[in-house]
C-alpha atoms as a PDB file:
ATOM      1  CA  UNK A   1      21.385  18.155   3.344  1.00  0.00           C
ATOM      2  CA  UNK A   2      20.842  16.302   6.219  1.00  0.00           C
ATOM      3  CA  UNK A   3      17.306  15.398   6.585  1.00  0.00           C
ATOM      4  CA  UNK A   4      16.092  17.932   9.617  1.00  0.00           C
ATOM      5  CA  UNK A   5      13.148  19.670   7.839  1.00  0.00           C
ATOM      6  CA  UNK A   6       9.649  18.379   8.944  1.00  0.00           C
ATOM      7  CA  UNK A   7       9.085  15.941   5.910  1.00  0.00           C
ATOM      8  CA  UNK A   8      12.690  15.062   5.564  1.00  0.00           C
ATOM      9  CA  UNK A   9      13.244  14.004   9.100  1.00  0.00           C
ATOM     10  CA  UNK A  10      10.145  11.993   8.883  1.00  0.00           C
ATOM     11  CA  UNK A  11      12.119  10.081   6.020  1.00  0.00           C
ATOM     12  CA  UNK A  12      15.469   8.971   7.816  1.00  0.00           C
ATOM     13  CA  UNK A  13      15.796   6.813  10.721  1.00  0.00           C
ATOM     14  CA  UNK A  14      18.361   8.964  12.071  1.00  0.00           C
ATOM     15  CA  UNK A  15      16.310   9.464  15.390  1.00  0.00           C
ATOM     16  CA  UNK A  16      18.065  12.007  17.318  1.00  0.00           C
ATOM     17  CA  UNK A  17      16.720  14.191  14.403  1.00  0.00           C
ATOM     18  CA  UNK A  18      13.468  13.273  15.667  1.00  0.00           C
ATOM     19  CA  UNK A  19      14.052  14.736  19.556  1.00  0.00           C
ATOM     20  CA  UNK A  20      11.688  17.295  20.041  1.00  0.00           C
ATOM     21  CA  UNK A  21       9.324  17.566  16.805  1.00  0.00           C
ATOM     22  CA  UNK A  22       6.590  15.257  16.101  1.00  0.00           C
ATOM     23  CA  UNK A  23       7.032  13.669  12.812  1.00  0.00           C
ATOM     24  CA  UNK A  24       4.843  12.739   9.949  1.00  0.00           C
ATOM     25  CA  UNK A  25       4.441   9.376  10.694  1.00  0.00           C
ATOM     26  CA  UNK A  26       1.101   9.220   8.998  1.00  0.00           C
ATOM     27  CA  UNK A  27       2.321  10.387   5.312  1.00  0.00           C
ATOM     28  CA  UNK A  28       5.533   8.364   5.653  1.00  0.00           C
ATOM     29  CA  UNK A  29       6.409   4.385   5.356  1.00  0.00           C
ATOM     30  CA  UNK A  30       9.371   2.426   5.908  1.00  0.00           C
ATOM     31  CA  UNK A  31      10.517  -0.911   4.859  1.00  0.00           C
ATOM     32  CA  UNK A  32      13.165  -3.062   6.382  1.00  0.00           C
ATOM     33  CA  UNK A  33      16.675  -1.393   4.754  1.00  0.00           C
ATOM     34  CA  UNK A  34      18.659  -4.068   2.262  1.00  0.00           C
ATOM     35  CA  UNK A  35      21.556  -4.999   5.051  1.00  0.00           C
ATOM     36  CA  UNK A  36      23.189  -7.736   2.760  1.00  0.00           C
ATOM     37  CA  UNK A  37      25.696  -8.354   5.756  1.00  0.00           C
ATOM     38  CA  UNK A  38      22.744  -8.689   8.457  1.00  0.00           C
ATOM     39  CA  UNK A  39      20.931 -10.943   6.357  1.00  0.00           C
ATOM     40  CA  UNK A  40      19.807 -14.979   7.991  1.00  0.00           C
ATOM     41  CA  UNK A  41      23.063 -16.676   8.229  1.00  0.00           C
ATOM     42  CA  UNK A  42      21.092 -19.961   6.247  1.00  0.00           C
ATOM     43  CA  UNK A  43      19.658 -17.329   3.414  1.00  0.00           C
ATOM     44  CA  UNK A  44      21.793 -16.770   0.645  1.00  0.00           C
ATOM     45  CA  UNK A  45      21.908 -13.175  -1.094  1.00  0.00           C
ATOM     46  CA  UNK A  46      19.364 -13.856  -3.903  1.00  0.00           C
ATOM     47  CA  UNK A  47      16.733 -15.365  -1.298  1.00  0.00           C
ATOM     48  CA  UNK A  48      17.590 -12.166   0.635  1.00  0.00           C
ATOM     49  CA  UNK A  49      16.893  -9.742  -2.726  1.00  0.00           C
ATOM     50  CA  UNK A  50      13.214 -11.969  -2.576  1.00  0.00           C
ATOM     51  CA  UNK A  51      13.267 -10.823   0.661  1.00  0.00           C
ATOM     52  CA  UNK A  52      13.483  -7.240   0.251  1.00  0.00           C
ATOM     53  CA  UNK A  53      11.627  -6.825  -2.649  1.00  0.00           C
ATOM     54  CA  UNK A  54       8.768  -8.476  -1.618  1.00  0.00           C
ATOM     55  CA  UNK A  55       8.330  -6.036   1.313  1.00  0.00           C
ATOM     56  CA  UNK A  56       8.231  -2.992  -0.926  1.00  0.00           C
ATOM     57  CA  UNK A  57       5.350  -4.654  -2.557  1.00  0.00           C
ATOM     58  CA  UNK A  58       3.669  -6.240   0.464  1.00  0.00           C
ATOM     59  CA  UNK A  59       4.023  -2.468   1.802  1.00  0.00           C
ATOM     60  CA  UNK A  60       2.582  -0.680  -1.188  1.00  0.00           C
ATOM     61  CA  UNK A  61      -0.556  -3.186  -1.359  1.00  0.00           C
ATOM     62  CA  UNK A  62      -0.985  -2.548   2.477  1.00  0.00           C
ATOM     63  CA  UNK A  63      -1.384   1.028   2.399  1.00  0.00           C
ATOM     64  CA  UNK A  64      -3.081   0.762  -1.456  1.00  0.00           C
ATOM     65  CA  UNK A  65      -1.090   1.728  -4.406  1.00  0.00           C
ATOM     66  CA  UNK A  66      -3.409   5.099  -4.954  1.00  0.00           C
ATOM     67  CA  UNK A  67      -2.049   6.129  -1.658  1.00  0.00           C
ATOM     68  CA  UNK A  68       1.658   6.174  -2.405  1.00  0.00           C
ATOM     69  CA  UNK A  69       3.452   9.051  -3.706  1.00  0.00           C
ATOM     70  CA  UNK A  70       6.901   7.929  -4.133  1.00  0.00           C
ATOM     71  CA  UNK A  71       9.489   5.196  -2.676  1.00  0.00           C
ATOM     72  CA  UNK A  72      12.789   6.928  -2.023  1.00  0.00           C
ATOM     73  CA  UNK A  73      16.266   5.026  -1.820  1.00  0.00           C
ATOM     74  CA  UNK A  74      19.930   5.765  -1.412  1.00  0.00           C
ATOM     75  CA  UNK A  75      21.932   3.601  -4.195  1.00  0.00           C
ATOM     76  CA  UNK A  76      24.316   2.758  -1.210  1.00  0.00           C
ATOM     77  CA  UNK A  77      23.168   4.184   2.102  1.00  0.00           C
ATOM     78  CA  UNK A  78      24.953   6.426   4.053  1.00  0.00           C
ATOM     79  CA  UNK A  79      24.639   7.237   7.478  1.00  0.00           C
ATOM     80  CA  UNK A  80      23.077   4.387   8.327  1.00  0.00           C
ATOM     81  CA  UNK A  81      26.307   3.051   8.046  1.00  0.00           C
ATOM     82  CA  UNK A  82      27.175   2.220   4.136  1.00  0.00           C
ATOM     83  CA  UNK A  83      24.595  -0.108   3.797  1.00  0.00           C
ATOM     84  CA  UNK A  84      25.033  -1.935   0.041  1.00  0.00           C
ATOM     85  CA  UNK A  85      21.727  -3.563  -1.637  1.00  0.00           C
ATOM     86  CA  UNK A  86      22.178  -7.026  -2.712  1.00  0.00           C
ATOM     87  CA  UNK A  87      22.864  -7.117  -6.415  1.00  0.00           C
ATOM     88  CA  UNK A  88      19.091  -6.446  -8.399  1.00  0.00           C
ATOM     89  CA  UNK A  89      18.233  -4.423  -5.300  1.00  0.00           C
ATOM     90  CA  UNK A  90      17.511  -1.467  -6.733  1.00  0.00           C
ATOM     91  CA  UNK A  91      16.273  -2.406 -10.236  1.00  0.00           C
ATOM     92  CA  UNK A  92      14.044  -5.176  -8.977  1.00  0.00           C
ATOM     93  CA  UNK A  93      12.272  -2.685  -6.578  1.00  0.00           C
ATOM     94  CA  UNK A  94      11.748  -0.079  -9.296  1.00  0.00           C
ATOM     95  CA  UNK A  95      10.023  -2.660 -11.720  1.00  0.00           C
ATOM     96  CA  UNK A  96       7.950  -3.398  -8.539  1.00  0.00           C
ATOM     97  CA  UNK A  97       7.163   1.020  -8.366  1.00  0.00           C
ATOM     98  CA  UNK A  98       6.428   0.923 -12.197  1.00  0.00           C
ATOM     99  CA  UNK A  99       3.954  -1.991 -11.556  1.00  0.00           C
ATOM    100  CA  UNK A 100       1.810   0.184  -9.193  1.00  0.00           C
ATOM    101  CA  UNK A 101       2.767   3.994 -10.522  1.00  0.00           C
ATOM    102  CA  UNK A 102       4.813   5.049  -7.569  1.00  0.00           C
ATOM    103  CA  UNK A 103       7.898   7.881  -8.563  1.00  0.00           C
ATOM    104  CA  UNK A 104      11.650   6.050  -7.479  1.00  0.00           C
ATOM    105  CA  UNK A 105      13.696   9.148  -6.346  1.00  0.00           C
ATOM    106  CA  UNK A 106      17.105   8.245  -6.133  1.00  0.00           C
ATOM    107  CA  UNK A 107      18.799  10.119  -2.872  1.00  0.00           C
ATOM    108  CA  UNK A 108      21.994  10.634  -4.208  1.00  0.00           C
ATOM    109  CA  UNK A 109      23.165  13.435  -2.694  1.00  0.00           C
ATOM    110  CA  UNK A 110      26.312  11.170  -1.068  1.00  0.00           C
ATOM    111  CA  UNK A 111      26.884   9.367  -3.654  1.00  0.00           C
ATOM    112  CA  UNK A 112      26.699  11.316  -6.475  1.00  0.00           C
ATOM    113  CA  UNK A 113      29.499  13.725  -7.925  1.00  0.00           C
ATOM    114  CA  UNK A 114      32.010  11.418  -8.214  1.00  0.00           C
ATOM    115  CA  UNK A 115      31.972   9.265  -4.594  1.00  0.00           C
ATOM    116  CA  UNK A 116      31.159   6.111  -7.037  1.00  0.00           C
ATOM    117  CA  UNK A 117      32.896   6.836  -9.874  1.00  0.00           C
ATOM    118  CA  UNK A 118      30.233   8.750 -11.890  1.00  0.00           C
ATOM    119  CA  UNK A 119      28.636  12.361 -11.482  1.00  0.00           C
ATOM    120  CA  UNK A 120      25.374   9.799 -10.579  1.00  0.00           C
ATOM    121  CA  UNK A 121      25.538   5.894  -9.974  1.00  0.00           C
ATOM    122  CA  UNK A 122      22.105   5.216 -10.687  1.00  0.00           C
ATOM    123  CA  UNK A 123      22.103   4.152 -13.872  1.00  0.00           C
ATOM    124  CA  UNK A 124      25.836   3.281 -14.713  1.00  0.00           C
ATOM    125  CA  UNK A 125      26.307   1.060 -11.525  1.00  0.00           C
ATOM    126  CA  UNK A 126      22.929   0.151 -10.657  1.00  0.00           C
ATOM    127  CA  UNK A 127      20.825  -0.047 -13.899  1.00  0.00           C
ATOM    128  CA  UNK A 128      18.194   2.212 -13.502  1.00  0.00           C
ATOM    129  CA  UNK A 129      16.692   5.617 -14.588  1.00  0.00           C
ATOM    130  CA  UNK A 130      15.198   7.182 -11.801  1.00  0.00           C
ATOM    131  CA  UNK A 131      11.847   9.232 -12.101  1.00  0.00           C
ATOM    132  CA  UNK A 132      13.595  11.742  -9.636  1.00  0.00           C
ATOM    133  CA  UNK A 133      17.435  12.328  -8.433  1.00  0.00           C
ATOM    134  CA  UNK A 134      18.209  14.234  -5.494  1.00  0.00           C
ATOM    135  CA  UNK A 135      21.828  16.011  -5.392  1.00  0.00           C
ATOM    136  CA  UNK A 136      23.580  18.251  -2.954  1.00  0.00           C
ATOM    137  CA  UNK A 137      27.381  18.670  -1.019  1.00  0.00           C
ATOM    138  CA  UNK A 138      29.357  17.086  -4.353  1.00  0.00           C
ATOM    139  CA  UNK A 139      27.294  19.270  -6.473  1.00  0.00           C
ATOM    140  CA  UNK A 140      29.574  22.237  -5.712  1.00  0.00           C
ATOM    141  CA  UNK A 141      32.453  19.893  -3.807  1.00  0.00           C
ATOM    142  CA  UNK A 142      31.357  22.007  -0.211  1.00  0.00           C
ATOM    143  CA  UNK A 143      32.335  25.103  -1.476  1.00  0.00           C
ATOM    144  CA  UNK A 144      28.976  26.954  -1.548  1.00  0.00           C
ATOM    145  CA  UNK A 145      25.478  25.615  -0.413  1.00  0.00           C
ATOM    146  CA  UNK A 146      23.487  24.546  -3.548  1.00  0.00           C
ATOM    147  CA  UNK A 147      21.191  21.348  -4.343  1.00  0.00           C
ATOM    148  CA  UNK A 148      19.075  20.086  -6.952  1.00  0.00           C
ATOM    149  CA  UNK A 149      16.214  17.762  -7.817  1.00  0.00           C
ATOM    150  CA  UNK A 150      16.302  15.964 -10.812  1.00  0.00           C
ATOM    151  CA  UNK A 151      13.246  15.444 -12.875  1.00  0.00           C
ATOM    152  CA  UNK A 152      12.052  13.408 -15.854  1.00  0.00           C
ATOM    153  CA  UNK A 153      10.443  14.470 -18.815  1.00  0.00           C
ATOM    154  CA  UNK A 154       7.441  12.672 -17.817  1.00  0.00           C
ATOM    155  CA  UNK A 155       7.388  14.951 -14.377  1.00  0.00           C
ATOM    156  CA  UNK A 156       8.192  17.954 -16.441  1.00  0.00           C
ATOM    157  CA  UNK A 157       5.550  17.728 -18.443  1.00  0.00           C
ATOM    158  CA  UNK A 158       3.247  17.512 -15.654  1.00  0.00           C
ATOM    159  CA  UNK A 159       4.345  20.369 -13.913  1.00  0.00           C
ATOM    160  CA  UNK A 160       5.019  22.844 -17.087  1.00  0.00           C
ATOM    161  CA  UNK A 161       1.236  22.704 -17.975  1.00  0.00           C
ATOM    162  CA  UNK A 162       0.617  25.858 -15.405  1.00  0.00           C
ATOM    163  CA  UNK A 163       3.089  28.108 -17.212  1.00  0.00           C
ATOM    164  CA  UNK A 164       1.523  27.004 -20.978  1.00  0.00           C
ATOM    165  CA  UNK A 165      -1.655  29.029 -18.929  1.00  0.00           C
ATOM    166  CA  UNK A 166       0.020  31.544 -17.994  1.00  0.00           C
ATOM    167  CA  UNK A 167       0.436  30.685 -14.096  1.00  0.00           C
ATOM    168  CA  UNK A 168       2.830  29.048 -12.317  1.00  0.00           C
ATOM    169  CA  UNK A 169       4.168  25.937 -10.669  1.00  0.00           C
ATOM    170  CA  UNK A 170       4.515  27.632  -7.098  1.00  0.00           C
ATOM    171  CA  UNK A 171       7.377  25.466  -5.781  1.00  0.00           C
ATOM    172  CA  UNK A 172      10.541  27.188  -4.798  1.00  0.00           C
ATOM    173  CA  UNK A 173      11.947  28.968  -1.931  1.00  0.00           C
ATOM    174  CA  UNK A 174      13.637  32.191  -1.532  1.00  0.00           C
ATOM    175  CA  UNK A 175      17.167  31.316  -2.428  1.00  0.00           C
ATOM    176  CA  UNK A 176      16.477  28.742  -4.952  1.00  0.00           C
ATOM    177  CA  UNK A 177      19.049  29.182  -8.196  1.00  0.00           C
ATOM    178  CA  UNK A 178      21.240  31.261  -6.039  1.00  0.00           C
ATOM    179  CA  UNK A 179      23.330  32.574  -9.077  1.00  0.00           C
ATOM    180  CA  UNK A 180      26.718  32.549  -6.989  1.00  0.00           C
ATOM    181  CA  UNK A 181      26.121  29.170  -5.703  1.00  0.00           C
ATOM    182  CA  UNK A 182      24.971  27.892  -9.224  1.00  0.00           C
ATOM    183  CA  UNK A 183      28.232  29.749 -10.255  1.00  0.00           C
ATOM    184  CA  UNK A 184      30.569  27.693  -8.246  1.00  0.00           C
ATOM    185  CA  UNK A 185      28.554  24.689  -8.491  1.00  0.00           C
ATOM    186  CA  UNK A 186      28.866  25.042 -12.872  1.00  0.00           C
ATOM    187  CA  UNK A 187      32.699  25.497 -12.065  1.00  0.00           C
ATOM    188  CA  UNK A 188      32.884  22.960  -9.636  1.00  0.00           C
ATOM    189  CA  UNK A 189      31.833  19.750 -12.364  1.00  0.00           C
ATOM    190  CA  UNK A 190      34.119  21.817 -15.363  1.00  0.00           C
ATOM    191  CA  UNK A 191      37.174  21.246 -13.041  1.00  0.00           C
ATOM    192  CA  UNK A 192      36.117  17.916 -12.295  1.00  0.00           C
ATOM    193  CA  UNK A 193      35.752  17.131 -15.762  1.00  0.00           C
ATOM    194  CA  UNK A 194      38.722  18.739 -16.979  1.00  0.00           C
ATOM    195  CA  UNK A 195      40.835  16.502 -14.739  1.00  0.00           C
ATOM    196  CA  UNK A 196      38.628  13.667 -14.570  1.00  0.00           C
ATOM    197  CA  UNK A 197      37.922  13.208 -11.421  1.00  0.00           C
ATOM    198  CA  UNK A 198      35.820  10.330 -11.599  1.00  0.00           C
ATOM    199  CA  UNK A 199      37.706   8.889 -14.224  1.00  0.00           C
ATOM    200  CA  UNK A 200      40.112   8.982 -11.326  1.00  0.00           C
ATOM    201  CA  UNK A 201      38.041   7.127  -8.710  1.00  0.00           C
ATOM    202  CA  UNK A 202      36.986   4.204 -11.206  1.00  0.00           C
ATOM    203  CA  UNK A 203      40.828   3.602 -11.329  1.00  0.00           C
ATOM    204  CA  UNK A 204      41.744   3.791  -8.157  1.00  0.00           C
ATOM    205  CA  UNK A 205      38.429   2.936  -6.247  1.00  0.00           C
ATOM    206  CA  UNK A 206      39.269  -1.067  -6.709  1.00  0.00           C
ATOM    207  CA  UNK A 207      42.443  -0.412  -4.942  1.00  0.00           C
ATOM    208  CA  UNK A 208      40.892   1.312  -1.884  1.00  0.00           C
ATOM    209  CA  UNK A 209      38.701  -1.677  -1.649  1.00  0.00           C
ATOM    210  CA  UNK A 210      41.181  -4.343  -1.889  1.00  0.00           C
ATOM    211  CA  UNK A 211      43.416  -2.398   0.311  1.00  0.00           C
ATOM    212  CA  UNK A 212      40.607  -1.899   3.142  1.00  0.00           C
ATOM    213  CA  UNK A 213      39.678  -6.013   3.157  1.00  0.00           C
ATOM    214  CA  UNK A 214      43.290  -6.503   4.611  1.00  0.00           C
ATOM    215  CA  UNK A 215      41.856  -5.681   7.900  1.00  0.00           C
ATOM    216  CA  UNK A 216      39.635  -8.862   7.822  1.00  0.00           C
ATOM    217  CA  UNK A 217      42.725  -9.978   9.467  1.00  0.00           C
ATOM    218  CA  UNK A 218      41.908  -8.381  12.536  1.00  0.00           C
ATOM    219  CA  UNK A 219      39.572 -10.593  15.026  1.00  0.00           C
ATOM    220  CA  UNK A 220      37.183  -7.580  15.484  1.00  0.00           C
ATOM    221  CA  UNK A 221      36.282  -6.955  11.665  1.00  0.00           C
ATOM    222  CA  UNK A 222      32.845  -8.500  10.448  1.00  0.00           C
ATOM    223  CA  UNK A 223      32.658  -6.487   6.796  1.00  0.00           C
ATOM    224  CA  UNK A 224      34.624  -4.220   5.066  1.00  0.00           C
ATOM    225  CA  UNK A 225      31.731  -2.528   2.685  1.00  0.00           C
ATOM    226  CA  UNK A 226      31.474   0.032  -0.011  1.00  0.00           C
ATOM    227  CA  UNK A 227      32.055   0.970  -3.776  1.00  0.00           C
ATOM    228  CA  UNK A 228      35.122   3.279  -4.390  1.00  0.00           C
ATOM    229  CA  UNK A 229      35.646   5.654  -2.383  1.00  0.00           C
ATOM    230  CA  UNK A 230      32.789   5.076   0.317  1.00  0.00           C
ATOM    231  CA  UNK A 231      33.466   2.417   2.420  1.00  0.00           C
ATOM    232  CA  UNK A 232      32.751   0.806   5.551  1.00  0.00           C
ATOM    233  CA  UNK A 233      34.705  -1.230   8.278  1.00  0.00           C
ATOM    234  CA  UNK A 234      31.390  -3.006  10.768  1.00  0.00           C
ATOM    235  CA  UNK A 235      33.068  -4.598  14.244  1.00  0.00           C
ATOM    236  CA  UNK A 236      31.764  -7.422  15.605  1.00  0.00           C
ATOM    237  CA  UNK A 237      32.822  -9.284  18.825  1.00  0.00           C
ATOM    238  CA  UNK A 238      32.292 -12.872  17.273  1.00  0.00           C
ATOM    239  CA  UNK A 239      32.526 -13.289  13.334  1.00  0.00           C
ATOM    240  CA  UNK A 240      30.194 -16.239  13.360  1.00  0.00           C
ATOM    241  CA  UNK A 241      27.841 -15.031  14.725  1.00  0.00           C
ATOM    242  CA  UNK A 242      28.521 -11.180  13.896  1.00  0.00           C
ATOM    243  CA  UNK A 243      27.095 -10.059  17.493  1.00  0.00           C
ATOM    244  CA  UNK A 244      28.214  -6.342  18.368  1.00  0.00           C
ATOM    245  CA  UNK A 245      29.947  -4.826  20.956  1.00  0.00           C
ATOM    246  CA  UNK A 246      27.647  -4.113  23.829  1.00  0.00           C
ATOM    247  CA  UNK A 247      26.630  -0.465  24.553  1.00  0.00           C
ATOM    248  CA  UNK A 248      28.921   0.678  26.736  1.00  0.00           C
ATOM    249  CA  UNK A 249      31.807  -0.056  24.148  1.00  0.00           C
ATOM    250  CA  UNK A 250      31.855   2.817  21.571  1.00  0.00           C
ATOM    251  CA  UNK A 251      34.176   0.437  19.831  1.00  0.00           C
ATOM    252  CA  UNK A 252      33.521   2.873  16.861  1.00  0.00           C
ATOM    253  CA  UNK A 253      34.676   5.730  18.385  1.00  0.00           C
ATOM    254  CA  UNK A 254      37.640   4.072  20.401  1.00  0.00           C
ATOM    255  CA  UNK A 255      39.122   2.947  16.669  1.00  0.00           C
ATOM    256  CA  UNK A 256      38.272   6.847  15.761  1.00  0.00           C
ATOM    257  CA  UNK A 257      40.132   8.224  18.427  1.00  0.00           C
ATOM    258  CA  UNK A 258      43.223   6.338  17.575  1.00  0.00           C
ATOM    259  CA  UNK A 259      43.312   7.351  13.874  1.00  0.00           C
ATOM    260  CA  UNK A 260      42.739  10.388  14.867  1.00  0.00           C
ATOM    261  CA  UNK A 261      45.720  10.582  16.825  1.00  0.00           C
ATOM    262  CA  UNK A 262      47.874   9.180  14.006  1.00  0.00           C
ATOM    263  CA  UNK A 263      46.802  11.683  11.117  1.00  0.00           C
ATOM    264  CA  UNK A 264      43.703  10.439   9.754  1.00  0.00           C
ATOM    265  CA  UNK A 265      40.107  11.308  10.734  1.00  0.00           C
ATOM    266  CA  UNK A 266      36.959   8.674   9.992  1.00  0.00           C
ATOM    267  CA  UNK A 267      33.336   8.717  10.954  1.00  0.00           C
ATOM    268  CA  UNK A 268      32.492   6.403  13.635  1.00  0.00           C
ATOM    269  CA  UNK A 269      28.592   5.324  13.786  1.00  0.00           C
ATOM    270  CA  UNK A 270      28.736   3.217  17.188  1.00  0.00           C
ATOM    271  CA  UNK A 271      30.175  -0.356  15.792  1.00  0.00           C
ATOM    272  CA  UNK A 272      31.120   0.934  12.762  1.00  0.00           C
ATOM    273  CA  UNK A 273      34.135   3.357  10.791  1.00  0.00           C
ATOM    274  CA  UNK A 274      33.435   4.978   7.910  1.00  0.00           C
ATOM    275  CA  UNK A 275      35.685   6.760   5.051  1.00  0.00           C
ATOM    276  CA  UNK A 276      34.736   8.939   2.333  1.00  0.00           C
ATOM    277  CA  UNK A 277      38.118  10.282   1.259  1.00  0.00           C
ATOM    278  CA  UNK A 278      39.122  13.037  -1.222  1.00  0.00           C
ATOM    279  CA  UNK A 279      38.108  12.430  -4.583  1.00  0.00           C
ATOM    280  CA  UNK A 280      41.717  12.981  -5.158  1.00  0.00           C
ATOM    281  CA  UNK A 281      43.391  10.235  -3.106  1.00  0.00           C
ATOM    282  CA  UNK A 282      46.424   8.994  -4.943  1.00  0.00           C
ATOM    283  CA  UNK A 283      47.614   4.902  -4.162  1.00  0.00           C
ATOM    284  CA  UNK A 284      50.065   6.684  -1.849  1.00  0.00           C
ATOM    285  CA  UNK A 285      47.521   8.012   0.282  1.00  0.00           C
ATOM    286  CA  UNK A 286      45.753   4.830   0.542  1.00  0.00           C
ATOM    287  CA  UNK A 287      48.761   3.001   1.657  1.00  0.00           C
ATOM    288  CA  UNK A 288      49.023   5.396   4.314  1.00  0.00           C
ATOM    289  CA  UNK A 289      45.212   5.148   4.882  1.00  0.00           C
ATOM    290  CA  UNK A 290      45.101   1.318   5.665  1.00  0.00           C
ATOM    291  CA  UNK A 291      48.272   1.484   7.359  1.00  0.00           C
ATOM    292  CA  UNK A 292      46.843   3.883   9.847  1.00  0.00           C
ATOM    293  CA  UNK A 293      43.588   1.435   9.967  1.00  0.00           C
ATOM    294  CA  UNK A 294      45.762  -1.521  10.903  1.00  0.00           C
ATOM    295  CA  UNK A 295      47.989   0.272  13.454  1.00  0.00           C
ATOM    296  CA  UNK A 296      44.605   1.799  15.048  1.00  0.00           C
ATOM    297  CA  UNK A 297      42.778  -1.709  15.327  1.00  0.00           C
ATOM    298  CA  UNK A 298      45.940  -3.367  16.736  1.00  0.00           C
ATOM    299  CA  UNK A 299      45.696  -0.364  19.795  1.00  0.00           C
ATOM    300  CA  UNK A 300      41.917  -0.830  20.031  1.00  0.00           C
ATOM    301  CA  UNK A 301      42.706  -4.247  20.744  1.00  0.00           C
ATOM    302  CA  UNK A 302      45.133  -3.463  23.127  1.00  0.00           C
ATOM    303  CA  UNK A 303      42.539  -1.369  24.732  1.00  0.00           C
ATOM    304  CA  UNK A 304      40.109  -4.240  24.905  1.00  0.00           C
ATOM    305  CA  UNK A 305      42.367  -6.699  26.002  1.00  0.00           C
ATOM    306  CA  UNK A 306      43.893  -4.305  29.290  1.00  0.00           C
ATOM    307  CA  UNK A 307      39.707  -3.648  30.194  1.00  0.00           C
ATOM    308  CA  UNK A 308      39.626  -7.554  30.328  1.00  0.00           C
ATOM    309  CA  UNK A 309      36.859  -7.726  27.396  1.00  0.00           C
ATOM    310  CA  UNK A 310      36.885 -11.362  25.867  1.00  0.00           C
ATOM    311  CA  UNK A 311      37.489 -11.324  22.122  1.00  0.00           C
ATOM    312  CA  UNK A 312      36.886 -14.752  20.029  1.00  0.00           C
END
């Protein structure tokens, strides 16, 4: 699930993966990630779409399109800190794969299962139709390890042709279709269709959001980020400008800490606070939620001001 395999690793940018193995840095490519927020203040979020796109195709034409496999992308990504495309993102860049033959895989395996709203966003929220979806964790809610890849017909057909000979496609590992994990997975999405879960988020998801963008009143709070029910709060020291914290201030953490001590628990990643809540969070909870936010940026700031840090 979380990217430490040899190939996998090689994919993220989460480099404290990367301590102690040497990578595959020849086989794998990056591009520049979609940070709407962290665009030129002077470019304006079309101009940044140009932008992005045109460095997926600069990059493919670079290495030659016969050389590229795949281009893989989160719909919204996720540890590196809830990181939303501009709007076309995702489409635009898979016209650009089709152009050349490359496979879009769609890493989904945070937000898919109901963390959007559907059991996969790619197509209802994002308007495409992946050549390969990736799935894990909301698969089987936590309960039981499983995961699954995705295919297309076109893919299928490809890799089907050993077993019309009689052979096989010799791709699996020892564990794979685990019939106790399948089990609880198959259970796990007929309970969340019989009370429809994400039925549930698509109704209440707006109100998360709307909720969470009160906290723009705070002097700290550059973006409040997210669809539904995965969402993002990114601190910044000056909003014009939107320069961070330096180092030494884990303002992240500090905002953590004090949620933690009133009830609620969030994921800090250095200047930012992250929430993925239950997929049963009731307006209730979120009222609760936000009002723990507010009361935990008001003592961060407290905590700022007694250090003697300057705050615009």
């Amino acid at each position: 699930y979380h990217g430490s395999t040899y190939l996998a690793m090689s994919m993220t940018g989460i480099t404290f993966n990367h301590q102690g193995f040497d990578i595959a840095k020849e086989l794998v490519h990056h591009i520049p990630a979609p940070n709407t927020y962290r665009r030129p203040i002077d470019m304006t979020e079309h101009e940044f779409c140009d932008e992005k796109v045109n460095e997926l195709e600069t990059k493919i034409v670079e290495l030659g399109p016969e050389n590229v496999a795949c281009f893989i992308a989160e719909p919204i990504m996720g540890a590196g800190g809830v990181i939303v495309p501009p709007n076309g993102y995702h489409k635009r860049t898979q016209e650009i794969c089709q152009k050349y033959d490359v496979l879009y895989i769609s890493d989904e395996v945070i937000t898919g299962f109901g963390r959007l709203g559907h059991f996969f966003s790619s197509e209802p929220t994002f308007d495409i139709v992946p050549d390969v979806i990736t799935c894990a964790k909301g698969i089987s809610s936590g309960y039981l390890p499983l995961s699954a890849t995705i295919l297309s017909e076109q893919i299928y057909d490809v890799i089907s042709v050993p077993q019309n000979k009689g052979e096989l496609f010799t791709h699996g590992f020892t564990y794979s279709g685990h019939p106790v994990s399948c089990a609880a997975g198959l259970k796990n999405i007929e309970i969340m269709e019989k009370h429809k879960i994400c039925e549930h988020v698509q109704n209440i998801g707006p109100y998360f959001e709307k909720q969470l963008k009160t906290l723009y009143d705070h002097p700290i709070v550059g973006d409040v980020r997210g669809s539904h029910f995965m969402m993002c709060i990114e601190c910044v020291d000056d909003k014009e400008t939107k320069s961070t914290f330096p180092e030494h201030i884990d303002i992240g953490k500090i905002i953590a800490s004090h949620c933690q001590n009133n009830g609620l628990f969030v994921r800090p990643i250095r200047n930012k606070v992250v929430l993925s809540p239950p997929l049963i969070l009731t307006k209730d909870n979120i009222d609760s939620i936000v009002s723990i936010l507010h009361l935990s940026f008001k003592k961060t700031m407290d905590d700022l001001s007694k250090e003697g840090i300057y705050i615009n």
